[in-house]
C-alpha atoms as a PDB file:
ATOM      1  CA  UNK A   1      88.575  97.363  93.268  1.00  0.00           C
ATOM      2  CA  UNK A   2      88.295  98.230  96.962  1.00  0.00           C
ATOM      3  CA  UNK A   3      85.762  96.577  99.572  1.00  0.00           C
ATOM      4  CA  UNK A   4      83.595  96.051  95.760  1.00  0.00           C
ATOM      5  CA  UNK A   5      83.545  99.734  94.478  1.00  0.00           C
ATOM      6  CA  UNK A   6      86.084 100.741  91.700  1.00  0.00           C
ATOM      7  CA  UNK A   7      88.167 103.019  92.637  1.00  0.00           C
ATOM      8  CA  UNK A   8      90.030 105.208  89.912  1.00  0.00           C
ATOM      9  CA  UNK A   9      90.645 105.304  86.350  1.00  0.00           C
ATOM     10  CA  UNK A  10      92.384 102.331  84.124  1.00  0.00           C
ATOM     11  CA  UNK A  11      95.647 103.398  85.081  1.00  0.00           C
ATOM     12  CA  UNK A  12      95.602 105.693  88.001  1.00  0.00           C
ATOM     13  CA  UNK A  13      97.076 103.184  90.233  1.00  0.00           C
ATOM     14  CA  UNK A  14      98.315 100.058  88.243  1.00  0.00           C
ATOM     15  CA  UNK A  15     101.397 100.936  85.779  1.00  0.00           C
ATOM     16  CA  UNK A  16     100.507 101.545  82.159  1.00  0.00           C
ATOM     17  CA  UNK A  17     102.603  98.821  80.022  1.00  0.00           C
ATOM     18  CA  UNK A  18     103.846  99.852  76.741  1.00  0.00           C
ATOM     19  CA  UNK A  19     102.011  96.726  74.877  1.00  0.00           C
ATOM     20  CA  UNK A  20      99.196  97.170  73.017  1.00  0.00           C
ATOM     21  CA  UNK A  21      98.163  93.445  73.092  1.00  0.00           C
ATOM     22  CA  UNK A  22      98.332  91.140  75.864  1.00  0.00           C
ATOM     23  CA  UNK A  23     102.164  89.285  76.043  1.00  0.00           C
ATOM     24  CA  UNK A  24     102.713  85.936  74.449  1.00  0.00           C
ATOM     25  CA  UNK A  25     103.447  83.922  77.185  1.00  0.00           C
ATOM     26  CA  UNK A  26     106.549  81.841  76.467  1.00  0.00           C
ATOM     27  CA  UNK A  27     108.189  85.012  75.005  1.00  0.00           C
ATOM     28  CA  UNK A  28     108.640  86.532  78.268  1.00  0.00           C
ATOM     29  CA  UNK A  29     108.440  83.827  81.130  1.00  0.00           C
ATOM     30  CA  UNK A  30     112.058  84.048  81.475  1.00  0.00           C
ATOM     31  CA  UNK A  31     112.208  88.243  80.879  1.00  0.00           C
ATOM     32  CA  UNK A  32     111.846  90.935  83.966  1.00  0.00           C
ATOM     33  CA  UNK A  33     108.513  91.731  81.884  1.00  0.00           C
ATOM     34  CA  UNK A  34     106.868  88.662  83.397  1.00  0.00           C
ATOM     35  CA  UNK A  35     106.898  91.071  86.669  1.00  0.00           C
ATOM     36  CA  UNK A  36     104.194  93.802  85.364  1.00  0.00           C
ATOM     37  CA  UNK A  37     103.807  93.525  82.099  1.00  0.00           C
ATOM     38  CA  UNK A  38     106.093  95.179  78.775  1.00  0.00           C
ATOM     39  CA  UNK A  39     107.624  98.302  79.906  1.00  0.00           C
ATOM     40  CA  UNK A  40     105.467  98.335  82.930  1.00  0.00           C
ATOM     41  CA  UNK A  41     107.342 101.256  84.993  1.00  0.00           C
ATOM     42  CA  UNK A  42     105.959 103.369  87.881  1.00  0.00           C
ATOM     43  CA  UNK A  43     105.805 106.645  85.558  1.00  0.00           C
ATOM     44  CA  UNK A  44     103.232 108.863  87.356  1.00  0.00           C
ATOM     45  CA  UNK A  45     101.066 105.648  88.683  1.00  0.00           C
ATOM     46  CA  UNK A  46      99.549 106.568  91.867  1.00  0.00           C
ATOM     47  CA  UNK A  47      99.859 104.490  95.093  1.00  0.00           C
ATOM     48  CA  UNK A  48      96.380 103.659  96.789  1.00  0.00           C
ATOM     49  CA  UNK A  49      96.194 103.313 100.871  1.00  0.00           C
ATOM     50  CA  UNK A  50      94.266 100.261 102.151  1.00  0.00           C
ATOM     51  CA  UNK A  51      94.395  98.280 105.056  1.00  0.00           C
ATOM     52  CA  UNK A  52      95.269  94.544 106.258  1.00  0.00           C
ATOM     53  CA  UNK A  53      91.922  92.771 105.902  1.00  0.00           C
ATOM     54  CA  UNK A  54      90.489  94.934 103.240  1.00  0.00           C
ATOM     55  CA  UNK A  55      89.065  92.988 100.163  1.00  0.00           C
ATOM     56  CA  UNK A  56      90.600  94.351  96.962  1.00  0.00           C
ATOM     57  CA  UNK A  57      91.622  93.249  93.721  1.00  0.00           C
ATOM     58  CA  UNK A  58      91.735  93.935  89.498  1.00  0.00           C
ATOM     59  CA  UNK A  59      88.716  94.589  87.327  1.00  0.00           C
ATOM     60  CA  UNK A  60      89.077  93.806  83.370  1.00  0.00           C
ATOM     61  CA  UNK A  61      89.460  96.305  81.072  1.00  0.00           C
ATOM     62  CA  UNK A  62      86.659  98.507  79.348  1.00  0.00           C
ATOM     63  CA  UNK A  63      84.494  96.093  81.724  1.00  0.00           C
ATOM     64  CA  UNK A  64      84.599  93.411  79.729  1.00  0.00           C
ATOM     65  CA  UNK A  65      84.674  89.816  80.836  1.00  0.00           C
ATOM     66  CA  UNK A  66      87.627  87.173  81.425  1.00  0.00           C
ATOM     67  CA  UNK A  67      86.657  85.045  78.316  1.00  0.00           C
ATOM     68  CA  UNK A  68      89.817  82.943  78.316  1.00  0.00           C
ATOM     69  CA  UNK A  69      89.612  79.594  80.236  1.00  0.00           C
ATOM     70  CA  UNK A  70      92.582  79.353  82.448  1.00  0.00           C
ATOM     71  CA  UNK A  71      93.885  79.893  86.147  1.00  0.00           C
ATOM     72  CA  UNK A  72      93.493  83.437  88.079  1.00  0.00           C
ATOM     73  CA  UNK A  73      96.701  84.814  90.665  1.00  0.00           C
ATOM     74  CA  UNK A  74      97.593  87.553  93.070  1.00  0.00           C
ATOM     75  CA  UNK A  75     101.253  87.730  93.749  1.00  0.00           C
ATOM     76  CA  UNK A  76     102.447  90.653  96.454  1.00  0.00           C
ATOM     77  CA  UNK A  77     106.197  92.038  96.995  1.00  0.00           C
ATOM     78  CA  UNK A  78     106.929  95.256  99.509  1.00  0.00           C
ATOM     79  CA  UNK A  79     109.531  97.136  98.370  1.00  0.00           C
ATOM     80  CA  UNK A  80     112.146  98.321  99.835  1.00  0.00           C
ATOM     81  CA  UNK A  81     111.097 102.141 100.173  1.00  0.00           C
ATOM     82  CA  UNK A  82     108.611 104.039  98.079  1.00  0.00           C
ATOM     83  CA  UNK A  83     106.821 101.235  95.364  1.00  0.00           C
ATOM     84  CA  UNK A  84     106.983 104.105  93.378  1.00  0.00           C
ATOM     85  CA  UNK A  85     110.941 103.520  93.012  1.00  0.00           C
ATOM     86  CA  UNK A  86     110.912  99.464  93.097  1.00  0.00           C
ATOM     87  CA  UNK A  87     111.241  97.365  89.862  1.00  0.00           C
ATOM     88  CA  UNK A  88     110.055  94.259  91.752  1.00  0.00           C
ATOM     89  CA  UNK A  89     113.196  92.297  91.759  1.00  0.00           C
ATOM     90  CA  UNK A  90     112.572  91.296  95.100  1.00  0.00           C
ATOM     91  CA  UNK A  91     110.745  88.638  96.964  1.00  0.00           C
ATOM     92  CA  UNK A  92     106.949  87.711  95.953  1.00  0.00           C
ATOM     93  CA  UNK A  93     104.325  85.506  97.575  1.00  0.00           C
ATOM     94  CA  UNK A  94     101.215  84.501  96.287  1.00  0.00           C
ATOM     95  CA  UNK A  95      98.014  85.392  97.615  1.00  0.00           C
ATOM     96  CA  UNK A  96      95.128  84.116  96.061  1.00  0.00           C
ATOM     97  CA  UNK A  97      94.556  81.623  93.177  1.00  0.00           C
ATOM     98  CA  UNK A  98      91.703  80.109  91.311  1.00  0.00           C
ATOM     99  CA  UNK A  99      92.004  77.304  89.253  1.00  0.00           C
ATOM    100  CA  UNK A 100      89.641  74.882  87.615  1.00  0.00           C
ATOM    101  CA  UNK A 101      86.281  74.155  89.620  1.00  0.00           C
ATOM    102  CA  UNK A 102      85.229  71.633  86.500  1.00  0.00           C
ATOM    103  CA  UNK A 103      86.615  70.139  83.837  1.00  0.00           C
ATOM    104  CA  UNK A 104      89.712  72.244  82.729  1.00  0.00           C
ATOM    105  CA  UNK A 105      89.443  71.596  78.903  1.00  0.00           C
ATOM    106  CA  UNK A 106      85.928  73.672  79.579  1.00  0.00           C
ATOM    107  CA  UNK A 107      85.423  77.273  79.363  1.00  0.00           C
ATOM    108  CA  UNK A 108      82.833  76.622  82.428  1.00  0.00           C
ATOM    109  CA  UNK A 109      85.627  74.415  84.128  1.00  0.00           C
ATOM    110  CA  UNK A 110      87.420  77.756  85.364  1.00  0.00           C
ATOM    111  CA  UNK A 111      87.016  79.828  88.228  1.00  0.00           C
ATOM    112  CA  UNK A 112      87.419  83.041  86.614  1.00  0.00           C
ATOM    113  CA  UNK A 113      85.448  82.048  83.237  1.00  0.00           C
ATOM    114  CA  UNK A 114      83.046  85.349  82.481  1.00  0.00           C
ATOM    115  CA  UNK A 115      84.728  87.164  85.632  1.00  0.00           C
ATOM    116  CA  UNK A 116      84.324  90.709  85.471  1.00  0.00           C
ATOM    117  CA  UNK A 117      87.622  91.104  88.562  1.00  0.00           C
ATOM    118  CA  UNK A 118      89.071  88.807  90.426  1.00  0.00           C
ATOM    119  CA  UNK A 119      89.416  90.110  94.221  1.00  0.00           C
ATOM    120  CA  UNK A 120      89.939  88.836  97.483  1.00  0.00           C
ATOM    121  CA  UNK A 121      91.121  89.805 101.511  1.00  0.00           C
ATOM    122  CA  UNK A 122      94.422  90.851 101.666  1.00  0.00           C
ATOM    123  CA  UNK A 123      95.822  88.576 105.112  1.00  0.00           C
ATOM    124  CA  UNK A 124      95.402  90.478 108.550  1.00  0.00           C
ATOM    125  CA  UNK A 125      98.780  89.433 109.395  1.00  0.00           C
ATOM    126  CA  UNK A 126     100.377  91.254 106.450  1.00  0.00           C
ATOM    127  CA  UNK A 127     102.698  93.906 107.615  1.00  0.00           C
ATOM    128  CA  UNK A 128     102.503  97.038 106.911  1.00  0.00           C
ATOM    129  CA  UNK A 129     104.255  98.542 104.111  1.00  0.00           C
ATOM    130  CA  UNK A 130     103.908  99.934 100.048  1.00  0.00           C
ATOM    131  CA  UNK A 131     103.704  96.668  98.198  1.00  0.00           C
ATOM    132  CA  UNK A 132     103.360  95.737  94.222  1.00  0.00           C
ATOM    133  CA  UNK A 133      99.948  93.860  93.696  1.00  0.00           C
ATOM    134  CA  UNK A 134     100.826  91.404  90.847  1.00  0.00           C
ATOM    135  CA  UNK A 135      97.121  90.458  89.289  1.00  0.00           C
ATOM    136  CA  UNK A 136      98.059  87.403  86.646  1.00  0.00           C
ATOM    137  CA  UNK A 137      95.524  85.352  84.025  1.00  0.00           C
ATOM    138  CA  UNK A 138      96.906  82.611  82.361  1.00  0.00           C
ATOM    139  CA  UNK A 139      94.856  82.215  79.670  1.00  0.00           C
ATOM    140  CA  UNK A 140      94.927  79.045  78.062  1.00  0.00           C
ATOM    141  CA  UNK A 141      95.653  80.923  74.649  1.00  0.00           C
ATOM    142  CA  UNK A 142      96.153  84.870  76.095  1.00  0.00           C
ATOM    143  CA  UNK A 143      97.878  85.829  79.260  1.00  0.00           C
ATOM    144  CA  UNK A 144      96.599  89.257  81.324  1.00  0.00           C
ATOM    145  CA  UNK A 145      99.627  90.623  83.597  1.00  0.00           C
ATOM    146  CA  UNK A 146      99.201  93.918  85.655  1.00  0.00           C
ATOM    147  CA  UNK A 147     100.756  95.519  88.929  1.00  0.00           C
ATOM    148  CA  UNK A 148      98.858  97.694  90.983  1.00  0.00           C
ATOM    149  CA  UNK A 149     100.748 100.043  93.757  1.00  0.00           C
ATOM    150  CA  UNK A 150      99.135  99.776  97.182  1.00  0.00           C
ATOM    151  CA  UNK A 151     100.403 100.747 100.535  1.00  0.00           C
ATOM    152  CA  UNK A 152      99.240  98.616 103.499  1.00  0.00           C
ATOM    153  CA  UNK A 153      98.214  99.455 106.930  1.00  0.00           C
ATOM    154  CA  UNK A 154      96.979  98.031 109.918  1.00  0.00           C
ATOM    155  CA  UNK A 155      98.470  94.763 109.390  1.00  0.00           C
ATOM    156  CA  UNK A 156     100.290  92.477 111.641  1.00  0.00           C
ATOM    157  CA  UNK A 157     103.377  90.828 112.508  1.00  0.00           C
ATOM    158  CA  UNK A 158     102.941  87.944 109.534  1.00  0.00           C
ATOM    159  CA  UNK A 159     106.230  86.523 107.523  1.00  0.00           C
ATOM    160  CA  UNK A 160     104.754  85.677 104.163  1.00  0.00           C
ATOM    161  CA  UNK A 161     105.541  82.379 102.131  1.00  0.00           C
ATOM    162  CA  UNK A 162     106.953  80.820 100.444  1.00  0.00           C
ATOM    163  CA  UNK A 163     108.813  83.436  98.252  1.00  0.00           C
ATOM    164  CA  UNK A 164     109.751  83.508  95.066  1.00  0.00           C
ATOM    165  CA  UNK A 165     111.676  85.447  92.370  1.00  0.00           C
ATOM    166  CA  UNK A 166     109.946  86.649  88.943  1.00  0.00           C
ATOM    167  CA  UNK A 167     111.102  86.158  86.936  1.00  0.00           C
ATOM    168  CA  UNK A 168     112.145  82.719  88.126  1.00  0.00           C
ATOM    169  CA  UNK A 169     108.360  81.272  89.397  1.00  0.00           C
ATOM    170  CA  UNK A 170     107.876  79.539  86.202  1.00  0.00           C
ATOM    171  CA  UNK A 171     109.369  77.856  83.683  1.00  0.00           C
ATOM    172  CA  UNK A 172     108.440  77.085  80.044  1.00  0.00           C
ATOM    173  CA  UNK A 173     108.331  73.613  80.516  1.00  0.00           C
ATOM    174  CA  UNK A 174     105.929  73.576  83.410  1.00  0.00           C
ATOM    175  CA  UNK A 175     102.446  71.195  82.910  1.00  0.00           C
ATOM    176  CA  UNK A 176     100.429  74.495  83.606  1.00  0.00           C
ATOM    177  CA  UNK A 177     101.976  76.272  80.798  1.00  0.00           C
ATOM    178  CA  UNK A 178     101.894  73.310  78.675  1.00  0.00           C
ATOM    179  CA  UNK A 179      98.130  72.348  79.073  1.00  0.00           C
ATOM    180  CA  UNK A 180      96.543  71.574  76.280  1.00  0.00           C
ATOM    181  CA  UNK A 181      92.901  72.279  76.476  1.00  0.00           C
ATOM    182  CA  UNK A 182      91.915  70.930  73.342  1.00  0.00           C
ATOM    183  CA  UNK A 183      93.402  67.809  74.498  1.00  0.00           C
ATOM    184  CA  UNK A 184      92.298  65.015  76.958  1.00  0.00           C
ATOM    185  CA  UNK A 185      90.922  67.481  79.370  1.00  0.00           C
ATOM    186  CA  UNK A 186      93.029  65.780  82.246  1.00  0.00           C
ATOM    187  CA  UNK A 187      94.128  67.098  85.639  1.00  0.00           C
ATOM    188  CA  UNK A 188      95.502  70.520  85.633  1.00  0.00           C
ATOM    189  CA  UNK A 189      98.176  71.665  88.189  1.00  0.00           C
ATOM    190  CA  UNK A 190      98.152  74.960  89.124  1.00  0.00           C
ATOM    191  CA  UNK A 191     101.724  76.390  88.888  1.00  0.00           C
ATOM    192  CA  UNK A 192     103.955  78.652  91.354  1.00  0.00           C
ATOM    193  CA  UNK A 193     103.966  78.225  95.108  1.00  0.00           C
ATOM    194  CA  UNK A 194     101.458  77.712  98.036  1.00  0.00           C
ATOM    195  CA  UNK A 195      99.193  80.245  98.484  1.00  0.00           C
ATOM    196  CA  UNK A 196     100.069  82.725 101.651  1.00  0.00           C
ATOM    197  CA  UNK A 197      97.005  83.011 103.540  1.00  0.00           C
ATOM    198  CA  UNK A 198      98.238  85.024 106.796  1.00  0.00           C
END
């Protein structure tokens, strides 16, 4: 999604994974898969042009619906060079979150419940550069990981964090990942670091 119009085909510009179902979680939190997704390479993916400011983001598959309570993410990292050539072993930030806006042992409790993409303004401070967009849904009971390739221009002079590695950002023993919605329904804290806001 760019300024709210789609723009290209499932996988024109985000890297085509070579699973066929969503990853289990736990099975790859501490794997370089938690980056992109299983065998998420840069193949023939496309990188799209857009500039600091510009609202962008993910849009669900075959237009269906996020219809898995749990917390929504944007994590960036500019590469080196061409994103084209970068495996994303570098620094990321996050972006944008949304977590829980009601009770989080609710489908309704959840930002993102019945979402059809989850978007938002990239910083104006955020240099220029080719950067992986890392668009993450932890889904209570199904996870949704997918990098885009975008290169950024007309930003600004911004230093974004905190950083983190990925893997690295979580670990399996962390209260978001261990949430039990079927439980209590108490507090839920959002995992990874402070959001980056330019």
């Amino acid at each position: 999604m760019h300024n709210g119009q789609q723009i290209g085909g499932e996988y024109d510009y985000v890297r085509r994974n070579s699973n066929s179902y969503n990853p289990a979680f736990m099975d790859i939190v501490n794997s370089n898969d938690l980056r992109c997704n299983v065998g998420a390479t840069a193949g023939s993916t496309k990188t799209y042009d857009v500039k600091a400011g510009d609202r962008i983001g993910l849009k669900v598959f075959n237009n269906e619906d996020i219809e898995h309570p749990g917390p929504g993410f944007f994590y960036m990292s500019k590469a080196p060079g061409s994103v084209a050539n970068y495996d994303g072993s570098g620094d990321w930030f996050k972006v944008w979150q949304s977590g829980p806006v009601g009770a989080p042992n609710t489908n309704e409790g959840w930002g993102t419940w019945r979402a059809r993409t989850m978007e938002f303004n990239l910083p104006k401070s955020l240099p220029d550069g080719e950067y992986l967009l890392r668009g993450e849904h932890i889904g209570i009971h199904e996870n949704h990981i997918e990098c885009a390739q975008i290169r950024v221009t007309g930003g600004g002079s911004g230093t974004p964090s905190p950083t983190v590695k990925i893997p690295g950002v979580y670990k399996t023993t962390d209260p978001a990942l261990t949430y039990n919605f079927w439980g209590s329904g108490g507090a839920y804290q959002m995992p990874g670091p402070a959001v980056w806001s330019g």
